[in-house]
PDB file of N, CA and C in Angstrom:
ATOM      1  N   UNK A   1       0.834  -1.166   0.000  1.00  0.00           N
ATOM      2  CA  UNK A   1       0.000   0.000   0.000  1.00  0.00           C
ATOM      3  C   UNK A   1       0.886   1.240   0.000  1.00  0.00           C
ATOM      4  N   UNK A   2       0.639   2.329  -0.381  1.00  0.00           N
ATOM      5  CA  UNK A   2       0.965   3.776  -0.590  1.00  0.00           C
ATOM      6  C   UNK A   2       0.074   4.306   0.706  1.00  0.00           C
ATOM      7  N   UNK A   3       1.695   5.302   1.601  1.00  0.00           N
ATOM      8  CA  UNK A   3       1.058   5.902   2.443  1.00  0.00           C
ATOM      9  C   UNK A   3       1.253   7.372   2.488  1.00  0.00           C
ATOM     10  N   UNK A   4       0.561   8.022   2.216  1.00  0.00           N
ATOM     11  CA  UNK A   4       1.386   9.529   1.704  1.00  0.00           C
ATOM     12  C   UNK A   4       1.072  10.373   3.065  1.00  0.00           C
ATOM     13  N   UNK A   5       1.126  11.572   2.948  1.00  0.00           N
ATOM     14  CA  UNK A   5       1.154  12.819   4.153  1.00  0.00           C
ATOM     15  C   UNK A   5       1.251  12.373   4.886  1.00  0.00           C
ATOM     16  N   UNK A   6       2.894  11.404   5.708  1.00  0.00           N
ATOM     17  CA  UNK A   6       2.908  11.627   6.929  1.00  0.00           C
ATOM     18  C   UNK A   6       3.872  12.588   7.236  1.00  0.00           C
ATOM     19  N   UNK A   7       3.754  12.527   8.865  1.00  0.00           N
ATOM     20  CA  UNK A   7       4.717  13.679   9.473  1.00  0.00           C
ATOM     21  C   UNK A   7       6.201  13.062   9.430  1.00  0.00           C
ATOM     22  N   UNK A   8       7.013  14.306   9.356  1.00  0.00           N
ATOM     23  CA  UNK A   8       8.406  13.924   8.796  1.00  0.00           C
ATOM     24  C   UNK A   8       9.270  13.094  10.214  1.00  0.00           C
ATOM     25  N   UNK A   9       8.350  13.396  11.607  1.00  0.00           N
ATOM     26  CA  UNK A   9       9.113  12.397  12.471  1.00  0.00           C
ATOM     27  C   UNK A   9       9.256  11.066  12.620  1.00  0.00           C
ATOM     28  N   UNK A  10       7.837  10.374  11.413  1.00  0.00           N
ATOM     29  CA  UNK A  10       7.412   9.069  11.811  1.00  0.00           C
ATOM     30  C   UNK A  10       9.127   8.217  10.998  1.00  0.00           C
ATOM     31  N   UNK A  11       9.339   6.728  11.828  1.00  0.00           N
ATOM     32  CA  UNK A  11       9.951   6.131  11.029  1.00  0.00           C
ATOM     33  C   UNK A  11       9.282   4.519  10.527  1.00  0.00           C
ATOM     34  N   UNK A  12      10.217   3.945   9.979  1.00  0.00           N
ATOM     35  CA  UNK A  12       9.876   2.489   9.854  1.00  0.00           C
ATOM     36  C   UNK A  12       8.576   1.644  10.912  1.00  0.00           C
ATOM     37  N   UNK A  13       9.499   2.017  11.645  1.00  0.00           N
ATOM     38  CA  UNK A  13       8.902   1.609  12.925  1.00  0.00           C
ATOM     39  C   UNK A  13       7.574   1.595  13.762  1.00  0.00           C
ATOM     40  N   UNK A  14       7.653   2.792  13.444  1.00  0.00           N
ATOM     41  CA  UNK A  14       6.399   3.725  13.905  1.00  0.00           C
ATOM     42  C   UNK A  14       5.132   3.901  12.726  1.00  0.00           C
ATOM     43  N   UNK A  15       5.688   3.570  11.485  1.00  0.00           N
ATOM     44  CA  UNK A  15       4.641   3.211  10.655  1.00  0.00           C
ATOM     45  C   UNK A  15       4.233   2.020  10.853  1.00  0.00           C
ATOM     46  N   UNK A  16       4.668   0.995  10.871  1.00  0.00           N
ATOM     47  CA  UNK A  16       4.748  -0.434  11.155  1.00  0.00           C
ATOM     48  C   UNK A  16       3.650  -0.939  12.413  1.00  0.00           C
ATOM     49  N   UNK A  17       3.894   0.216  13.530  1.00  0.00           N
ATOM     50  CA  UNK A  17       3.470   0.188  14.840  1.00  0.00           C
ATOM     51  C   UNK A  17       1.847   0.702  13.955  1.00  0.00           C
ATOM     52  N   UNK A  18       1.642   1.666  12.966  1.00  0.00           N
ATOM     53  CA  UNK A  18       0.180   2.232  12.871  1.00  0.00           C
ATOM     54  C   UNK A  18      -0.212   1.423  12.261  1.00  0.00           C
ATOM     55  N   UNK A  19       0.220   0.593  11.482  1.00  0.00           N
ATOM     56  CA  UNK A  19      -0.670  -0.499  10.623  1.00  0.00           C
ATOM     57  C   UNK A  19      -1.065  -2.132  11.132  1.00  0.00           C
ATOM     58  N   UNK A  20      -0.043  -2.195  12.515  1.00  0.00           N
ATOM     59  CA  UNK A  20      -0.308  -3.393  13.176  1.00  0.00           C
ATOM     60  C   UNK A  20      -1.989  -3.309  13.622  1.00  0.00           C
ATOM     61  N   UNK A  21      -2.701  -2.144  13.713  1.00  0.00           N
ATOM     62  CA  UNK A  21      -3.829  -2.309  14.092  1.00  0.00           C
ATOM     63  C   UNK A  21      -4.710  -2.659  12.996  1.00  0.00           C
ATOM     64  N   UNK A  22      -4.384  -2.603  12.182  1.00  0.00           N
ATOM     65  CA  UNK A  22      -5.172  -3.328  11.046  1.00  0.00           C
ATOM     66  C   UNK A  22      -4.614  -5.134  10.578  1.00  0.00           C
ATOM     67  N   UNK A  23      -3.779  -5.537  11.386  1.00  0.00           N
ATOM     68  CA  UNK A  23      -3.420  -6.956  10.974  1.00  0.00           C
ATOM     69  C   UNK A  23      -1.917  -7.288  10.829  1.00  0.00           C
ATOM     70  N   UNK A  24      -1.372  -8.365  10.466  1.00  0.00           N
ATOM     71  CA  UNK A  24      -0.188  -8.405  10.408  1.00  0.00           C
ATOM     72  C   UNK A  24       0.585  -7.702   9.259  1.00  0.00           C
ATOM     73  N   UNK A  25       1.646  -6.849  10.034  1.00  0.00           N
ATOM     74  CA  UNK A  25       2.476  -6.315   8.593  1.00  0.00           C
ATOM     75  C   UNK A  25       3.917  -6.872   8.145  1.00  0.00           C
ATOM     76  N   UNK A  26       3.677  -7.376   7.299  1.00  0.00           N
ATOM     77  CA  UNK A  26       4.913  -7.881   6.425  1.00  0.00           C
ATOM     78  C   UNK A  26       6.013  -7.100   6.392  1.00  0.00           C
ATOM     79  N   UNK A  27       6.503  -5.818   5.645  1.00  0.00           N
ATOM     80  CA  UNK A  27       7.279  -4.759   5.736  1.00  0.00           C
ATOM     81  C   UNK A  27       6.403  -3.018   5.548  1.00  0.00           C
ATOM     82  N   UNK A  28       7.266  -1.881   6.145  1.00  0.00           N
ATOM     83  CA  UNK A  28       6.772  -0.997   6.303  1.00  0.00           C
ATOM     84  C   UNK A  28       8.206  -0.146   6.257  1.00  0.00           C
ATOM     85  N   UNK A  29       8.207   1.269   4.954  1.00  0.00           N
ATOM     86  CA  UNK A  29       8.970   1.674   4.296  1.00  0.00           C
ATOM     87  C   UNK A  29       9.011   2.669   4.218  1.00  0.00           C
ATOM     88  N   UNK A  30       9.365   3.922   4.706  1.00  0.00           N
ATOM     89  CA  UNK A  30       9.348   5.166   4.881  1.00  0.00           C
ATOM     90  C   UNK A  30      10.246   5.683   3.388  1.00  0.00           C
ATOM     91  N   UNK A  31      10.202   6.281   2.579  1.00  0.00           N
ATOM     92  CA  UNK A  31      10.857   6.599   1.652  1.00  0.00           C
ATOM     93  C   UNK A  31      11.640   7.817   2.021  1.00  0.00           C
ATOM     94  N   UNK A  32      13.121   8.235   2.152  1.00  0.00           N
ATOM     95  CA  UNK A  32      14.424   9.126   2.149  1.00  0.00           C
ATOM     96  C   UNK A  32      14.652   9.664   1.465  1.00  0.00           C
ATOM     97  N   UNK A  33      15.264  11.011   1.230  1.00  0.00           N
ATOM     98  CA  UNK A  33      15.824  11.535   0.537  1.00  0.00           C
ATOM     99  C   UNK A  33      17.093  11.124   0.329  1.00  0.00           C
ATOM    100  N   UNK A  34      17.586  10.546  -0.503  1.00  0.00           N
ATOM    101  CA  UNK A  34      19.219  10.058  -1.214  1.00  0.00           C
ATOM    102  C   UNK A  34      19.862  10.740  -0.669  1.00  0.00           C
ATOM    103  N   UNK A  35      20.484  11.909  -0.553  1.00  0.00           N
ATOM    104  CA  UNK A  35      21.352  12.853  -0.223  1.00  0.00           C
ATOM    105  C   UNK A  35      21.077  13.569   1.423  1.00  0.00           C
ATOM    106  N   UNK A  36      20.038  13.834   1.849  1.00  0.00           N
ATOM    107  CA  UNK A  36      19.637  13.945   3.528  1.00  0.00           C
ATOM    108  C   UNK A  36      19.757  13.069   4.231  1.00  0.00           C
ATOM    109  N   UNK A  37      18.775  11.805   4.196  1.00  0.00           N
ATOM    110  CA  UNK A  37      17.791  10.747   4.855  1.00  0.00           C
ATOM    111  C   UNK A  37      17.128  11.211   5.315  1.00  0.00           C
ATOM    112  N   UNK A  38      16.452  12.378   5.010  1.00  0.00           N
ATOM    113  CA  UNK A  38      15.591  12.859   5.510  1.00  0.00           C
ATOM    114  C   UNK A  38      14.090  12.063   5.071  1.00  0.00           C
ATOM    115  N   UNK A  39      13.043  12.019   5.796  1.00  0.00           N
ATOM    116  CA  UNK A  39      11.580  11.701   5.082  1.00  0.00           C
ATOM    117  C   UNK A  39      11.262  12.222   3.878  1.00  0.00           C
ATOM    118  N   UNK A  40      10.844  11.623   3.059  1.00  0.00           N
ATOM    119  CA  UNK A  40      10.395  12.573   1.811  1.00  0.00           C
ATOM    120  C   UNK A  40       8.731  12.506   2.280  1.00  0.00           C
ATOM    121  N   UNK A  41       8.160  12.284   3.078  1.00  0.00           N
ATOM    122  CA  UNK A  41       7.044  11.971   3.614  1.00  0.00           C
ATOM    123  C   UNK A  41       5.954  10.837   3.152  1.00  0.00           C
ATOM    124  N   UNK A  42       6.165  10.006   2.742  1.00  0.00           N
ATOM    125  CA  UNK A  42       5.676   9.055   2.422  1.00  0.00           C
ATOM    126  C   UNK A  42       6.417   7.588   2.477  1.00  0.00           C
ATOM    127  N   UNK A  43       5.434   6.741   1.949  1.00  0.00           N
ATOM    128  CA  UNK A  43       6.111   5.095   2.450  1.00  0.00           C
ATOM    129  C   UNK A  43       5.159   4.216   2.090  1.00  0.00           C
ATOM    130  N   UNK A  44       6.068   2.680   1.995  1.00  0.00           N
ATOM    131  CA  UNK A  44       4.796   2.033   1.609  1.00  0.00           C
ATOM    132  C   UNK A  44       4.735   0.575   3.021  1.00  0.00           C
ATOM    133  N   UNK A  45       3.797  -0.299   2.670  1.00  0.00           N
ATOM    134  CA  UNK A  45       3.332  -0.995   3.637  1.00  0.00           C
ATOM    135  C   UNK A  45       2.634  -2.025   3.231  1.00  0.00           C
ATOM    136  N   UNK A  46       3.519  -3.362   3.139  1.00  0.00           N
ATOM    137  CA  UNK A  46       2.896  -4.757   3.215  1.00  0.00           C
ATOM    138  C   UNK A  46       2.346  -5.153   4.203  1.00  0.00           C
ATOM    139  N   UNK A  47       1.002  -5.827   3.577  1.00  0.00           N
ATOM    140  CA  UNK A  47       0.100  -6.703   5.165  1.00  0.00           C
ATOM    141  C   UNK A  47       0.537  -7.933   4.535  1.00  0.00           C
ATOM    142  N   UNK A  48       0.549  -8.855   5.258  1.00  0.00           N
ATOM    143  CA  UNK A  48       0.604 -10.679   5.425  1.00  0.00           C
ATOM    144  C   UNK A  48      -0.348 -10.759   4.072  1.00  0.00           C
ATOM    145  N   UNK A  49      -1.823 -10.235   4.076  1.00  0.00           N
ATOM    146  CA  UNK A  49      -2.853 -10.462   3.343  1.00  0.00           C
ATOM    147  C   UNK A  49      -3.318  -9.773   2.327  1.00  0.00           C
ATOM    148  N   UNK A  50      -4.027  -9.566   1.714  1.00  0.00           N
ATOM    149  CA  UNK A  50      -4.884  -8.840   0.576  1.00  0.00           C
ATOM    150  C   UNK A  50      -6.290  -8.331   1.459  1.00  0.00           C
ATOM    151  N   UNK A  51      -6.889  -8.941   2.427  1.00  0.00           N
ATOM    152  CA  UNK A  51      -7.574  -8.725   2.823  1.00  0.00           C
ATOM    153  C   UNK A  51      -7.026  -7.576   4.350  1.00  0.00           C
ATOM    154  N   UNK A  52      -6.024  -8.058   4.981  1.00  0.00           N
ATOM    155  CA  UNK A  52      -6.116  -7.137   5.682  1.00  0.00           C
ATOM    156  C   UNK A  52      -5.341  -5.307   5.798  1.00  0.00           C
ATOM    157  N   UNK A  53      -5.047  -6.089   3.987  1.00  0.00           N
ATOM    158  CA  UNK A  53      -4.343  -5.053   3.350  1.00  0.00           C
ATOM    159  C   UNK A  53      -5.793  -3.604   3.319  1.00  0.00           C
ATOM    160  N   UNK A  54      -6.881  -4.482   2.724  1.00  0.00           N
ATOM    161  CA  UNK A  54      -8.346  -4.047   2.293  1.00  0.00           C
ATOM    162  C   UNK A  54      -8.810  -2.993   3.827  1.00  0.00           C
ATOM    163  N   UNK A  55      -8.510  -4.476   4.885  1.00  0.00           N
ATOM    164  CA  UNK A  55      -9.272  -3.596   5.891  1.00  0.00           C
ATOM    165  C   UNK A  55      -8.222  -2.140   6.255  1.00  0.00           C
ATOM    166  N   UNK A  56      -6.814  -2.164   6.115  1.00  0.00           N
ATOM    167  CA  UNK A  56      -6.281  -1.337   6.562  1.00  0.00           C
ATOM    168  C   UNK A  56      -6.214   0.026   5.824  1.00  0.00           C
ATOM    169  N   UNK A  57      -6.783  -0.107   4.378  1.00  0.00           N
ATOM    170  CA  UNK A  57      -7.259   1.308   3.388  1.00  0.00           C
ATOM    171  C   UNK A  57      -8.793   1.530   3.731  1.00  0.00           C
ATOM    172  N   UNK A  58      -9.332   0.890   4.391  1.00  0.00           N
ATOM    173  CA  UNK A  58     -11.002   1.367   4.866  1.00  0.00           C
ATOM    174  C   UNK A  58     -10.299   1.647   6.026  1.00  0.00           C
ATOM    175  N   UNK A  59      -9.737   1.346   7.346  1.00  0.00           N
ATOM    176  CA  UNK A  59      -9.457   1.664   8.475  1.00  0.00           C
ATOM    177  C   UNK A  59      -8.899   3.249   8.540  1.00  0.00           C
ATOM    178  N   UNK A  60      -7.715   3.071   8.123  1.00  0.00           N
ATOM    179  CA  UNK A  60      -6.444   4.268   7.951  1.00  0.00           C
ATOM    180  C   UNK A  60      -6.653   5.517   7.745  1.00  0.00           C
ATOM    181  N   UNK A  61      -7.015   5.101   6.439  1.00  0.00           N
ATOM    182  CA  UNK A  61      -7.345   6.276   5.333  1.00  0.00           C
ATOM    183  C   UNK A  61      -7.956   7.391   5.911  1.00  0.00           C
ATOM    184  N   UNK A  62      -7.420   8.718   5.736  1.00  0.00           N
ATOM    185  CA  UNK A  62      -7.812  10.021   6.458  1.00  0.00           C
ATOM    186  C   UNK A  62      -7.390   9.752   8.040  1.00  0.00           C
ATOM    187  N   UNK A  63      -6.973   9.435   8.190  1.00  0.00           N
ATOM    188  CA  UNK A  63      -7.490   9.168   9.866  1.00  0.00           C
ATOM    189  C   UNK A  63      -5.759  10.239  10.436  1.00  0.00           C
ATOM    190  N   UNK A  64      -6.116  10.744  11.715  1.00  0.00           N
ATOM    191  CA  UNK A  64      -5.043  11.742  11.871  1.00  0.00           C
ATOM    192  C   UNK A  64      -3.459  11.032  12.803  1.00  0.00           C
ATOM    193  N   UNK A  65      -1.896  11.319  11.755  1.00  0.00           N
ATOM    194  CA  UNK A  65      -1.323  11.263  12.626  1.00  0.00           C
ATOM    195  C   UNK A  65      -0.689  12.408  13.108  1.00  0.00           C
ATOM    196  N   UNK A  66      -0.508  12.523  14.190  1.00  0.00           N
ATOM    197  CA  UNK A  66       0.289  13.778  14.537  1.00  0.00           C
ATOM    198  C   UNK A  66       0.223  15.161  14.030  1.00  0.00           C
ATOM    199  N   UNK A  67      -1.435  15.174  13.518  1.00  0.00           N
ATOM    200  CA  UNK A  67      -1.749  16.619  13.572  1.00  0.00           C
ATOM    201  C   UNK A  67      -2.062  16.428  11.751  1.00  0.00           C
ATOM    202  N   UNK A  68      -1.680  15.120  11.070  1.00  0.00           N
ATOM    203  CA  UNK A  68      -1.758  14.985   9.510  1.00  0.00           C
ATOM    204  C   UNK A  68      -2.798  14.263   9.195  1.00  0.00           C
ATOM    205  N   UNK A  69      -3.874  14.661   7.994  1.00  0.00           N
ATOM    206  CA  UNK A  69      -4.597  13.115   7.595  1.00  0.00           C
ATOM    207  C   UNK A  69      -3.458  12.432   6.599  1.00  0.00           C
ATOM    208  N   UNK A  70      -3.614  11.192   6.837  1.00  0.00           N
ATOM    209  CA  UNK A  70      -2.744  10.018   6.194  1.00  0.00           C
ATOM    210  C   UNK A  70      -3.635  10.199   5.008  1.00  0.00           C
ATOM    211  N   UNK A  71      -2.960   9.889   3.999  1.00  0.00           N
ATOM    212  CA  UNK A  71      -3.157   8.859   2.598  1.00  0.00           C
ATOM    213  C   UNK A  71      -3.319   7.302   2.470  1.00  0.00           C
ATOM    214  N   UNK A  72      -3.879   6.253   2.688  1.00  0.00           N
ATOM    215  CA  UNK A  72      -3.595   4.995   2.462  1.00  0.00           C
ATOM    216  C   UNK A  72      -4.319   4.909   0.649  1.00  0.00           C
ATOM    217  N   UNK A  73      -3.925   4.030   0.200  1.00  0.00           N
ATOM    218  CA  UNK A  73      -4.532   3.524  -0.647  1.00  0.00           C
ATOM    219  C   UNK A  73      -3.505   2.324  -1.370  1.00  0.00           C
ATOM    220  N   UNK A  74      -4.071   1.434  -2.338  1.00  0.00           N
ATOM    221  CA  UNK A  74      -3.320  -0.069  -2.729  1.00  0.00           C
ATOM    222  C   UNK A  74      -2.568   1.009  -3.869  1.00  0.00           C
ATOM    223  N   UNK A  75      -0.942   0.308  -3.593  1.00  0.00           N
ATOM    224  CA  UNK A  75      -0.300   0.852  -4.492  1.00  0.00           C
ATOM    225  C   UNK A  75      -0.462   0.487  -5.961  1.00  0.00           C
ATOM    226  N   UNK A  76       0.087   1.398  -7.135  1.00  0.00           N
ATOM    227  CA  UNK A  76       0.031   0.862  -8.798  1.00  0.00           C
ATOM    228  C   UNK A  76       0.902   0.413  -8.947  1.00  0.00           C
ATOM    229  N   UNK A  77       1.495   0.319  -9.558  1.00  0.00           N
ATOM    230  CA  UNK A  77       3.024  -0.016 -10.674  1.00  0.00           C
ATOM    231  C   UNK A  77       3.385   1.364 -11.383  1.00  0.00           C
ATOM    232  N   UNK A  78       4.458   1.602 -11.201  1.00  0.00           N
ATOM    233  CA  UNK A  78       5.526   2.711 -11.233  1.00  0.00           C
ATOM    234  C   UNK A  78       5.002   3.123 -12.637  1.00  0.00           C
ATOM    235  N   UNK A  79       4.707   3.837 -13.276  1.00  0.00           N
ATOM    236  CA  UNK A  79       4.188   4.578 -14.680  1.00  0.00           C
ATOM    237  C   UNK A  79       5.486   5.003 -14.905  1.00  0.00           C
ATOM    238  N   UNK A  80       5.597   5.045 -16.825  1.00  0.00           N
ATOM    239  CA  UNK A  80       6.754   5.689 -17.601  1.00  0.00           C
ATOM    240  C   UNK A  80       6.601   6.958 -16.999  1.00  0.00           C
ATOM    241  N   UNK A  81       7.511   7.757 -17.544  1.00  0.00           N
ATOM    242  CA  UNK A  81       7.709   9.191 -17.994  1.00  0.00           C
ATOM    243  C   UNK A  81       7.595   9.196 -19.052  1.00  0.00           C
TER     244      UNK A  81
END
């Protein structure tokens, strides 16, 4: 899944920690800036399932962290330029 607008303090971890309430998570990926490591504010997020992937974009979605509404939604496949 694609998790966009979070706050630039969250890490791996702590994303990982927000999606355990929706089911088991496989991996959870904060995306860096190459040259900082800074957050670029977004990340993505495997569940174990398809389904509790499902419940965790009805759960998530909008819902506030740290003052942000989150983005969830099932990721695409990377489009040309």
């Amino acid at each position: 899944m694609f998790v966009g607008s979070l706050p630039w303090s969250i890490d791996d971890a702590g994303l990982a920690a927000l999606f355990a309430q929706a089911g088991t998570v496989a991996t959870a990926q904060i995306v860096k800036d190459r040259e900082t490591g800074r957050s670029r504010g977004f990340g993505f997020v495997e569940m174990s399932s398809d389904e509790e992937a499902q419940n965790a974009v009805k759960n998530l979605n909008g819902t506030d962290v740290e003052g942000r509404k989150i983005v969830v939604n099932i990721a695409r496949p990377r489009e040309d330029r």
